[in-house]
PDB file of N, CA and C in Angstrom:
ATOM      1  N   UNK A   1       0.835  -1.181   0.000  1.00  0.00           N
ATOM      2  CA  UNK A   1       0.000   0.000   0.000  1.00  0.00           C
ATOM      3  C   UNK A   1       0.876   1.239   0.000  1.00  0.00           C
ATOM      4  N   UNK A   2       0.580   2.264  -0.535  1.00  0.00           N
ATOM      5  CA  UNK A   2       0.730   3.497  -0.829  1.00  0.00           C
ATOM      6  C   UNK A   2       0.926   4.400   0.119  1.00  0.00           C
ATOM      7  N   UNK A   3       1.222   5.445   0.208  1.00  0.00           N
ATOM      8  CA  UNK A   3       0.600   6.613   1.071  1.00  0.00           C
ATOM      9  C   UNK A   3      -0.434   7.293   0.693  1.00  0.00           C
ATOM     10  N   UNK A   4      -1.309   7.586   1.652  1.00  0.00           N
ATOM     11  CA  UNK A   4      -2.264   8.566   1.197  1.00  0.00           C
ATOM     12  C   UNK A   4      -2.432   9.873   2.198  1.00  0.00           C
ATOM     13  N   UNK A   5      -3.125  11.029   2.253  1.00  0.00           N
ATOM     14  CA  UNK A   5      -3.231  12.244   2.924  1.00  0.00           C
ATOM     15  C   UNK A   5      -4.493  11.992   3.762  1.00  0.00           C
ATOM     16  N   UNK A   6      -4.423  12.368   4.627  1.00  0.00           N
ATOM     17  CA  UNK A   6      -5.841  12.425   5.092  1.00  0.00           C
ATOM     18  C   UNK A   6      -5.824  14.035   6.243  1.00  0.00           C
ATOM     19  N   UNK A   7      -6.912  13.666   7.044  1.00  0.00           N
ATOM     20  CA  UNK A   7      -6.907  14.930   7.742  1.00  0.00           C
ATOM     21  C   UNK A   7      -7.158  14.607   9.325  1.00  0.00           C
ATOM     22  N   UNK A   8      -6.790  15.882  10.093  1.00  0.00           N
ATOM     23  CA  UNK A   8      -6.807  16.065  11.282  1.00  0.00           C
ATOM     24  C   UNK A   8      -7.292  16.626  11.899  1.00  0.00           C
ATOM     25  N   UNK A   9      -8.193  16.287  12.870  1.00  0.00           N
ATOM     26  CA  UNK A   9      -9.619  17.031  13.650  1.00  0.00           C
ATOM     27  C   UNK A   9      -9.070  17.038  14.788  1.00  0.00           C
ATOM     28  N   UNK A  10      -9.724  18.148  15.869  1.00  0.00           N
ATOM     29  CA  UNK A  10     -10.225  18.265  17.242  1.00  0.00           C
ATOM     30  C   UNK A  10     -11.389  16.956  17.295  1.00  0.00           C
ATOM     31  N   UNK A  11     -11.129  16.187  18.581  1.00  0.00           N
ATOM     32  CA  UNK A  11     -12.125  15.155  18.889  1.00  0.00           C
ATOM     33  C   UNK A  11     -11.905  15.853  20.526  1.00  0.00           C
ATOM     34  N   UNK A  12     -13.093  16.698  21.017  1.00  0.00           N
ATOM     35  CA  UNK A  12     -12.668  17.306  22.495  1.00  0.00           C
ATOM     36  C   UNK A  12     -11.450  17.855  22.893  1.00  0.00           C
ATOM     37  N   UNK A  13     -10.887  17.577  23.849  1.00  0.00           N
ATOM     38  CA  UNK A  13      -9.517  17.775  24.124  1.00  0.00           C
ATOM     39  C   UNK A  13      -8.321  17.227  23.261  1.00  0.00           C
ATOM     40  N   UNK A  14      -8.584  16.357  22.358  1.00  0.00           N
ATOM     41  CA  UNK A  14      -7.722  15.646  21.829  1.00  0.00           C
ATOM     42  C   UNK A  14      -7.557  15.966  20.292  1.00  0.00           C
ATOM     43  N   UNK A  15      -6.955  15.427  19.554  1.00  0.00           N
ATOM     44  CA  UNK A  15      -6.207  15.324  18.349  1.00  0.00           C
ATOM     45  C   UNK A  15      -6.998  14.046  17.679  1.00  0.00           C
ATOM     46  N   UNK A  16      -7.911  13.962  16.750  1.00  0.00           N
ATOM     47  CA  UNK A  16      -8.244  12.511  15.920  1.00  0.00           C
ATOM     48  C   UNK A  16      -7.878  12.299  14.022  1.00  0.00           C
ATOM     49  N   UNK A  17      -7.164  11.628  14.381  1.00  0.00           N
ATOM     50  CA  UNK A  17      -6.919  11.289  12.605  1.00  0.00           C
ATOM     51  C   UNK A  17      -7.989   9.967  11.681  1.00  0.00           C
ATOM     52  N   UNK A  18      -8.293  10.877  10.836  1.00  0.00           N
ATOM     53  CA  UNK A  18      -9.226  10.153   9.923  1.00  0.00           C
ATOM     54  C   UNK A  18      -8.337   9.162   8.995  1.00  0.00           C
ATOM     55  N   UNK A  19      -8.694   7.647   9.375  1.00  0.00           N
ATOM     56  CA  UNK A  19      -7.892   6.528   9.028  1.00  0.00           C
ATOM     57  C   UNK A  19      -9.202   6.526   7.906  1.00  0.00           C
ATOM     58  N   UNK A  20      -7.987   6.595   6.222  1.00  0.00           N
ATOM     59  CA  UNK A  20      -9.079   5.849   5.169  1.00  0.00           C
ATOM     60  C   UNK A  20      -9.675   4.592   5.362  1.00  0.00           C
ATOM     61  N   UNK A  21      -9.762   4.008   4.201  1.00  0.00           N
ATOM     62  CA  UNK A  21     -10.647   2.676   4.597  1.00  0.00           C
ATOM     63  C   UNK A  21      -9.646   2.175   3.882  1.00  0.00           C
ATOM     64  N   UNK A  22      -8.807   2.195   2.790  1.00  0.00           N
ATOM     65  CA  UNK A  22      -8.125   0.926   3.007  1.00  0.00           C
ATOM     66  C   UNK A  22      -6.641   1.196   3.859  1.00  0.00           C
ATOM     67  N   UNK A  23      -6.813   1.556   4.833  1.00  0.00           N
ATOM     68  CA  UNK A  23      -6.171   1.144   5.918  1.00  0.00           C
ATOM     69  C   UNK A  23      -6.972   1.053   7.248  1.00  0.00           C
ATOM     70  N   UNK A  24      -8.459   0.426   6.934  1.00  0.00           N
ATOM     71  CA  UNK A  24      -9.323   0.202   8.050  1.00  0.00           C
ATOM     72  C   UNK A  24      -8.655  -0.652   8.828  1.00  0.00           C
ATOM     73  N   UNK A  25      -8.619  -0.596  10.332  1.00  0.00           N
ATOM     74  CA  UNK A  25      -7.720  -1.220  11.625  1.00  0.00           C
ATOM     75  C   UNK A  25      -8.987  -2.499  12.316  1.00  0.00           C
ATOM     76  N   UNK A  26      -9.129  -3.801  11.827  1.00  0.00           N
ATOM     77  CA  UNK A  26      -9.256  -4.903  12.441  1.00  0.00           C
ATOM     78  C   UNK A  26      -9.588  -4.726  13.801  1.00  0.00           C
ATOM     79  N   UNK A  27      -9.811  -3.686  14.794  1.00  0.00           N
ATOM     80  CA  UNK A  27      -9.251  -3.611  15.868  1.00  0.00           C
ATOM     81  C   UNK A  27     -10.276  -2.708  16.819  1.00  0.00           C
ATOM     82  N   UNK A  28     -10.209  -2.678  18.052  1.00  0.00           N
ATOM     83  CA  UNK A  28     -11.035  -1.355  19.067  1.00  0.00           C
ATOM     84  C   UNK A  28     -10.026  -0.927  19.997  1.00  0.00           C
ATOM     85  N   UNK A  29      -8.466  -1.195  19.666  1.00  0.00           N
ATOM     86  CA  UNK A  29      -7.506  -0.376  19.975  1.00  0.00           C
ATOM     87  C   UNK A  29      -6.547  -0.746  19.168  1.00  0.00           C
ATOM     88  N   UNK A  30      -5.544   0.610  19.907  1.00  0.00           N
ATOM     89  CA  UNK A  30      -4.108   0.813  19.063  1.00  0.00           C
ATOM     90  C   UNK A  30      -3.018   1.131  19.996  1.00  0.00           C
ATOM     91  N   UNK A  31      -1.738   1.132  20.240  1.00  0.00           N
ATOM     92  CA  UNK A  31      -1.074   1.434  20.345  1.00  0.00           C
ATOM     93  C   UNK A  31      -0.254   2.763  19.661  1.00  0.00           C
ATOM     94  N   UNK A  32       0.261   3.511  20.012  1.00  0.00           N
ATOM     95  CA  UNK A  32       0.578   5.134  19.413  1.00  0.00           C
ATOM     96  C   UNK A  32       1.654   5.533  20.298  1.00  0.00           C
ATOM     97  N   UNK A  33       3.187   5.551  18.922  1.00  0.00           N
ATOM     98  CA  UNK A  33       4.221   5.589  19.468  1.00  0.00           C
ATOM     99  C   UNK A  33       4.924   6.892  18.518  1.00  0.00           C
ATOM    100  N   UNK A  34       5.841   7.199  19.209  1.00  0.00           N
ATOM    101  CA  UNK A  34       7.012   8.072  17.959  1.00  0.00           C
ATOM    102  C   UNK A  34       8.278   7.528  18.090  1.00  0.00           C
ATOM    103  N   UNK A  35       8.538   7.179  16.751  1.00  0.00           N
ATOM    104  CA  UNK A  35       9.996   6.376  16.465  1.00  0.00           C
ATOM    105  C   UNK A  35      10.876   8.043  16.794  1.00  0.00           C
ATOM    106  N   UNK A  36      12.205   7.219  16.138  1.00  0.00           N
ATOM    107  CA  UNK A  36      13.348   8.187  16.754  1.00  0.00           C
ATOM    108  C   UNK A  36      13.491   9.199  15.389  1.00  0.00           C
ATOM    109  N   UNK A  37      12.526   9.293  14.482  1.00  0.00           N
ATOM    110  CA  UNK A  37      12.649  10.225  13.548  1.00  0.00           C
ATOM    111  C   UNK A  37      12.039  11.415  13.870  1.00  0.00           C
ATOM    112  N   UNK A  38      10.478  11.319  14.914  1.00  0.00           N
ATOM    113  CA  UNK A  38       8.963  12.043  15.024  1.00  0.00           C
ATOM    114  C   UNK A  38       8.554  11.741  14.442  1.00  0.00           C
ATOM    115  N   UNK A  39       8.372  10.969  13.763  1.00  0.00           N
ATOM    116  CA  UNK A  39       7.411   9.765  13.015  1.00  0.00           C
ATOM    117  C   UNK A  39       6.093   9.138  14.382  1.00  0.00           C
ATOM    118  N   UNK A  40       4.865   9.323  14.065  1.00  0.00           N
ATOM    119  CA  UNK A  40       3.891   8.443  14.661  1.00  0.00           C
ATOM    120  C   UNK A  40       3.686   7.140  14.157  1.00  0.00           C
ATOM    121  N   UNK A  41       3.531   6.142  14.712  1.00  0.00           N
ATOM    122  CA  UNK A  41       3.521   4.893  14.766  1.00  0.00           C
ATOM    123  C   UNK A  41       2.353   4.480  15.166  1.00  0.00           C
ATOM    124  N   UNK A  42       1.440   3.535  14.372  1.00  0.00           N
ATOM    125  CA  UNK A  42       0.199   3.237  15.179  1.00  0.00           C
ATOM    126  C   UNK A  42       0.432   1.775  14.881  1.00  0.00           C
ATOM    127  N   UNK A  43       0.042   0.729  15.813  1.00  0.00           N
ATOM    128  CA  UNK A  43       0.408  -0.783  15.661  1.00  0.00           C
ATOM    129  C   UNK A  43      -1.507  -1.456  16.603  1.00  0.00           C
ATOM    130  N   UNK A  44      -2.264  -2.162  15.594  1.00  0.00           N
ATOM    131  CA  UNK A  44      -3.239  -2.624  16.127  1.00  0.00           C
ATOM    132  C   UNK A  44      -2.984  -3.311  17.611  1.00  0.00           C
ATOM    133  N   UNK A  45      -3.905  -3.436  18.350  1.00  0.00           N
ATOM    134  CA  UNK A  45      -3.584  -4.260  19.483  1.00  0.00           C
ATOM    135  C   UNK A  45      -4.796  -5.014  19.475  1.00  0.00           C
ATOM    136  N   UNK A  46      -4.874  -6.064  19.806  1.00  0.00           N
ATOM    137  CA  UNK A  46      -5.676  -7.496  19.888  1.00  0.00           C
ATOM    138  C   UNK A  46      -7.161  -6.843  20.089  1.00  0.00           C
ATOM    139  N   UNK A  47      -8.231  -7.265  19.422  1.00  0.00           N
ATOM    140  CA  UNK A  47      -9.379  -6.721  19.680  1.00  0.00           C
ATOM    141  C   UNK A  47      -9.801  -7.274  21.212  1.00  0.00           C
ATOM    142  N   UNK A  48     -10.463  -6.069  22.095  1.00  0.00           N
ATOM    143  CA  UNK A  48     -10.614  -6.535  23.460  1.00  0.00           C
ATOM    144  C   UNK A  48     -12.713  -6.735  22.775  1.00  0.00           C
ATOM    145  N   UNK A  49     -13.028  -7.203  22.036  1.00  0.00           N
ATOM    146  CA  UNK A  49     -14.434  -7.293  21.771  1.00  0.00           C
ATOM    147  C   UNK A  49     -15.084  -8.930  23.033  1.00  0.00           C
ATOM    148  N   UNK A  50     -15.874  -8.722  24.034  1.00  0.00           N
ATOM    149  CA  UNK A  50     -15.936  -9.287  24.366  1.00  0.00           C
ATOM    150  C   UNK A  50     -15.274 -10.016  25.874  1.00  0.00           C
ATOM    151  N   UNK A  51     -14.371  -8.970  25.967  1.00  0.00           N
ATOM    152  CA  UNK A  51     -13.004  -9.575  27.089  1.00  0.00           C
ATOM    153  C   UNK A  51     -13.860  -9.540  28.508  1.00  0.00           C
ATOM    154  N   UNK A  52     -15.144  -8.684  28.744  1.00  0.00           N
ATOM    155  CA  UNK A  52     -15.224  -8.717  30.367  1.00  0.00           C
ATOM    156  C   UNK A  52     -16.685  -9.793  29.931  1.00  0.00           C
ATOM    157  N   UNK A  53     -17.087 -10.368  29.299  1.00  0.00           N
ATOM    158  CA  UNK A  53     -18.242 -11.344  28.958  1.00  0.00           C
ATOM    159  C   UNK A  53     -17.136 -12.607  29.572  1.00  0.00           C
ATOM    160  N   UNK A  54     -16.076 -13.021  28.480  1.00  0.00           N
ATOM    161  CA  UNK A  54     -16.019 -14.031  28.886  1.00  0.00           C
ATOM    162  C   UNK A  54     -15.242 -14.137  30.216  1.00  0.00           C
ATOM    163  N   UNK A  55     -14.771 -12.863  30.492  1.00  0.00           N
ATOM    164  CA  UNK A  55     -14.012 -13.269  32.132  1.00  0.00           C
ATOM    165  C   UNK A  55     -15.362 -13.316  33.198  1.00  0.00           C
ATOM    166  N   UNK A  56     -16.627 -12.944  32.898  1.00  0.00           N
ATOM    167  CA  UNK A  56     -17.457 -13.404  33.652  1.00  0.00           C
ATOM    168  C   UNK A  56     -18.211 -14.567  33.522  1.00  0.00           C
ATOM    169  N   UNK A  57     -18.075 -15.121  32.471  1.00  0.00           N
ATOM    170  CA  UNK A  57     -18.417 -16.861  32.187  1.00  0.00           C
ATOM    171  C   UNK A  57     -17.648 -17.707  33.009  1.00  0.00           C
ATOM    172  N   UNK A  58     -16.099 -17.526  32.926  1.00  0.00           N
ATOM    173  CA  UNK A  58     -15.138 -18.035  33.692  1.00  0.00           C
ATOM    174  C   UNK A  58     -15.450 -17.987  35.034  1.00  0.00           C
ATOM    175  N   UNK A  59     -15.247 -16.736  35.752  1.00  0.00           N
ATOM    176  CA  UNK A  59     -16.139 -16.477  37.448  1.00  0.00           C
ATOM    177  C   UNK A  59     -16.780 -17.364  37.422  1.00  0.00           C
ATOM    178  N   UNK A  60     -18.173 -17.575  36.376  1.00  0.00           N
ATOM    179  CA  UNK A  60     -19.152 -18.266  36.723  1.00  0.00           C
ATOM    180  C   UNK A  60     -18.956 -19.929  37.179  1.00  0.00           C
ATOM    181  N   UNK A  61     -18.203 -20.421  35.527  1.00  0.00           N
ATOM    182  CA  UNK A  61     -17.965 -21.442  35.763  1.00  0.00           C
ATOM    183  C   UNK A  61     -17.212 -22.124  37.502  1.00  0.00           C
ATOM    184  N   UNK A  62     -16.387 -20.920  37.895  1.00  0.00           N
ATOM    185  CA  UNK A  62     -15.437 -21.620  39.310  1.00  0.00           C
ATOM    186  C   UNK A  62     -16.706 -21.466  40.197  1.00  0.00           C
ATOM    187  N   UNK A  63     -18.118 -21.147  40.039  1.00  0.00           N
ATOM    188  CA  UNK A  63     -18.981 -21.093  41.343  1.00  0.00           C
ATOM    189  C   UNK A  63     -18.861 -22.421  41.862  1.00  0.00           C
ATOM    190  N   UNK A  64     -19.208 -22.493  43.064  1.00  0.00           N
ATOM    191  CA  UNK A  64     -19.061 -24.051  43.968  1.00  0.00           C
ATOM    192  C   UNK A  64     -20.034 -24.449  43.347  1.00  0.00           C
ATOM    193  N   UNK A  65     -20.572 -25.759  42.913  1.00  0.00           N
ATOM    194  CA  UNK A  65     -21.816 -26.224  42.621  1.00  0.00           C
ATOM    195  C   UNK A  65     -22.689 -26.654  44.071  1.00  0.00           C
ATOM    196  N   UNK A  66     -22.213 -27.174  45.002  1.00  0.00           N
ATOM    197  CA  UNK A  66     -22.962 -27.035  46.318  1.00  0.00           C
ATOM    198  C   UNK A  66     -23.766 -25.898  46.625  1.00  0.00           C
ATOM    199  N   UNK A  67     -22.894 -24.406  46.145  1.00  0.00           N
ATOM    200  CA  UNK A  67     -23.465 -23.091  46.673  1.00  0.00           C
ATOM    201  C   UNK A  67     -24.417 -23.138  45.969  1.00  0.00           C
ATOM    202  N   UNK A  68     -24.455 -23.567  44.505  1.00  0.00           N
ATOM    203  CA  UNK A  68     -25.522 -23.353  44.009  1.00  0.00           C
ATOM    204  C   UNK A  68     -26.998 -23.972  44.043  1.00  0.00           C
ATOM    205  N   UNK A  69     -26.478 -25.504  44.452  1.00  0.00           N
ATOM    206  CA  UNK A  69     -27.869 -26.084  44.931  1.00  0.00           C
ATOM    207  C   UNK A  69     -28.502 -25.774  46.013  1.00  0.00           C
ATOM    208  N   UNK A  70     -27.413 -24.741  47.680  1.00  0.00           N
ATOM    209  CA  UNK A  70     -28.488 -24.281  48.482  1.00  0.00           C
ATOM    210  C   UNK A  70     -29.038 -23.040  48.064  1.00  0.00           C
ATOM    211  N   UNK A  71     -28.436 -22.422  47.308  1.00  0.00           N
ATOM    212  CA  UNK A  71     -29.438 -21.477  46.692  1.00  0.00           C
ATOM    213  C   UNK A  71     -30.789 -21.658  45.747  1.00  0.00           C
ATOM    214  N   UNK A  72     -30.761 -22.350  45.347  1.00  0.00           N
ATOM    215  CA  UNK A  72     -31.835 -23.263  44.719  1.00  0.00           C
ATOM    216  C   UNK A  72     -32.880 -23.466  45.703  1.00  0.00           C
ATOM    217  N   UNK A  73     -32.530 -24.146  46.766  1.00  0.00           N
ATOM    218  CA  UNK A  73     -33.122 -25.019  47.447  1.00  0.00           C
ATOM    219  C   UNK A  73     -34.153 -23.713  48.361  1.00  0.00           C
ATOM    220  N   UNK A  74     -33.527 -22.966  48.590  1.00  0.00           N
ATOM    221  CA  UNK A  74     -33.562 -21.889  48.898  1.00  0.00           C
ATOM    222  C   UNK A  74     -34.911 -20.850  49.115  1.00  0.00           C
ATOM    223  N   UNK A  75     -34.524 -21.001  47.498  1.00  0.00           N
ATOM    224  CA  UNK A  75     -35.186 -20.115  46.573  1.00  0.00           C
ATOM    225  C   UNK A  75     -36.661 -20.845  46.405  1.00  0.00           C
ATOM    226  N   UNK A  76     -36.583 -22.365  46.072  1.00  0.00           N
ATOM    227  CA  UNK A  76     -37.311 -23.267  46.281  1.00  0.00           C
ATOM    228  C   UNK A  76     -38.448 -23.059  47.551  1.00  0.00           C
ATOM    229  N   UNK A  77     -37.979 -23.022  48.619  1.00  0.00           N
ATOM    230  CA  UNK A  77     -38.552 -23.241  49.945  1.00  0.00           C
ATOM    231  C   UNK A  77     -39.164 -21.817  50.336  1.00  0.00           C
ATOM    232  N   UNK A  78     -38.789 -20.965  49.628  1.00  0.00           N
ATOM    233  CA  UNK A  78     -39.350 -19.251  50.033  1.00  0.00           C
ATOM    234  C   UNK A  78     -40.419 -19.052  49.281  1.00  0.00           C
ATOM    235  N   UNK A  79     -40.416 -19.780  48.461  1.00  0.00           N
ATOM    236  CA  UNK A  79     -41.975 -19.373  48.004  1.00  0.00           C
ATOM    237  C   UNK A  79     -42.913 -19.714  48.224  1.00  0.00           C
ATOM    238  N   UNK A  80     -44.080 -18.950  47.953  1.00  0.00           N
ATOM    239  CA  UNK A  80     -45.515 -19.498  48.849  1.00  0.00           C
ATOM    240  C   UNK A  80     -46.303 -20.186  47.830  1.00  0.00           C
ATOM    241  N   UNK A  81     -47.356 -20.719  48.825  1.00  0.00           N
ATOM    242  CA  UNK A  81     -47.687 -21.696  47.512  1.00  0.00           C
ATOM    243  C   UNK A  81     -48.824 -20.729  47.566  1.00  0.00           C
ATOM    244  N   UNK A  82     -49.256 -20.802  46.109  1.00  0.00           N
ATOM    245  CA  UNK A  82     -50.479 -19.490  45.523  1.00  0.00           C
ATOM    246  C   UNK A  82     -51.708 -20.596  45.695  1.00  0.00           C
ATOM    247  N   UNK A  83     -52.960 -20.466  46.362  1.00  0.00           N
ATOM    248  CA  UNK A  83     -54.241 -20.569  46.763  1.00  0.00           C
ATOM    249  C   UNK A  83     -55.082 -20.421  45.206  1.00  0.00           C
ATOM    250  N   UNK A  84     -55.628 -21.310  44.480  1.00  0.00           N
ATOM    251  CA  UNK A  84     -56.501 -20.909  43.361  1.00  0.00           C
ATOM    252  C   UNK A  84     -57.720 -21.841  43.261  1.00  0.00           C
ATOM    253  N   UNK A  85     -58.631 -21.003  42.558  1.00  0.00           N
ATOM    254  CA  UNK A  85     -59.834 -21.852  42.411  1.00  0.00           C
ATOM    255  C   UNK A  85     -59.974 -23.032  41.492  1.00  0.00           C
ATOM    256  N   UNK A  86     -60.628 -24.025  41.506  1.00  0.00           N
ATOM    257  CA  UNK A  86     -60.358 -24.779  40.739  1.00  0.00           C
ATOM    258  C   UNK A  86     -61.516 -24.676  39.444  1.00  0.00           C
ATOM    259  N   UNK A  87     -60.802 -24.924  38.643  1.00  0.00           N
ATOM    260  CA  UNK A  87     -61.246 -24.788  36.964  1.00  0.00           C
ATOM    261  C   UNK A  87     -62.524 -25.804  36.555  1.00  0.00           C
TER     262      UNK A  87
END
């Protein structure tokens, strides 16, 4: 790939560069460095899509399974039994 020009906005307090599309970034972060020229450097970093879902599947999975059947049981035994007419 080529070089191409693009442009540079205010995004709030900050500085945002409009990445064309064919150098669309795979990604929902980046890394942003300056080599030893002043050159900016942008290098994708691993998409975090998903990262606090499955670290809470994991949690889930280590629950005690004991804890979970007295909670059940629990939950089971607290409820009232509902009074109805018969049909």
């Amino acid at each position: 790939m080529g070089t191409l020009t693009t442009r540079v906005f205010n995004n709030g307090n900050s500085q945002a560069v409009r990445i064309p599309a064919e150098f669309r970034l795979d990604t929902d972060r980046v890394s942003i460095s300056r080599n030893e020229d002043g050159d900016l450097v942008i290098h994708p970093l691993p998409a975090q899509r998903g990262t606090a879902l499955m670290q809470t599947l994991q949690a889930l999975s280590e629950v005690d399974d004991a804890f979970v059947a007295a909670l059940e049981a629990e939950q089971r035994s607290s409820l009232p039994v509902q009074e109805r007419e018969v049909l």
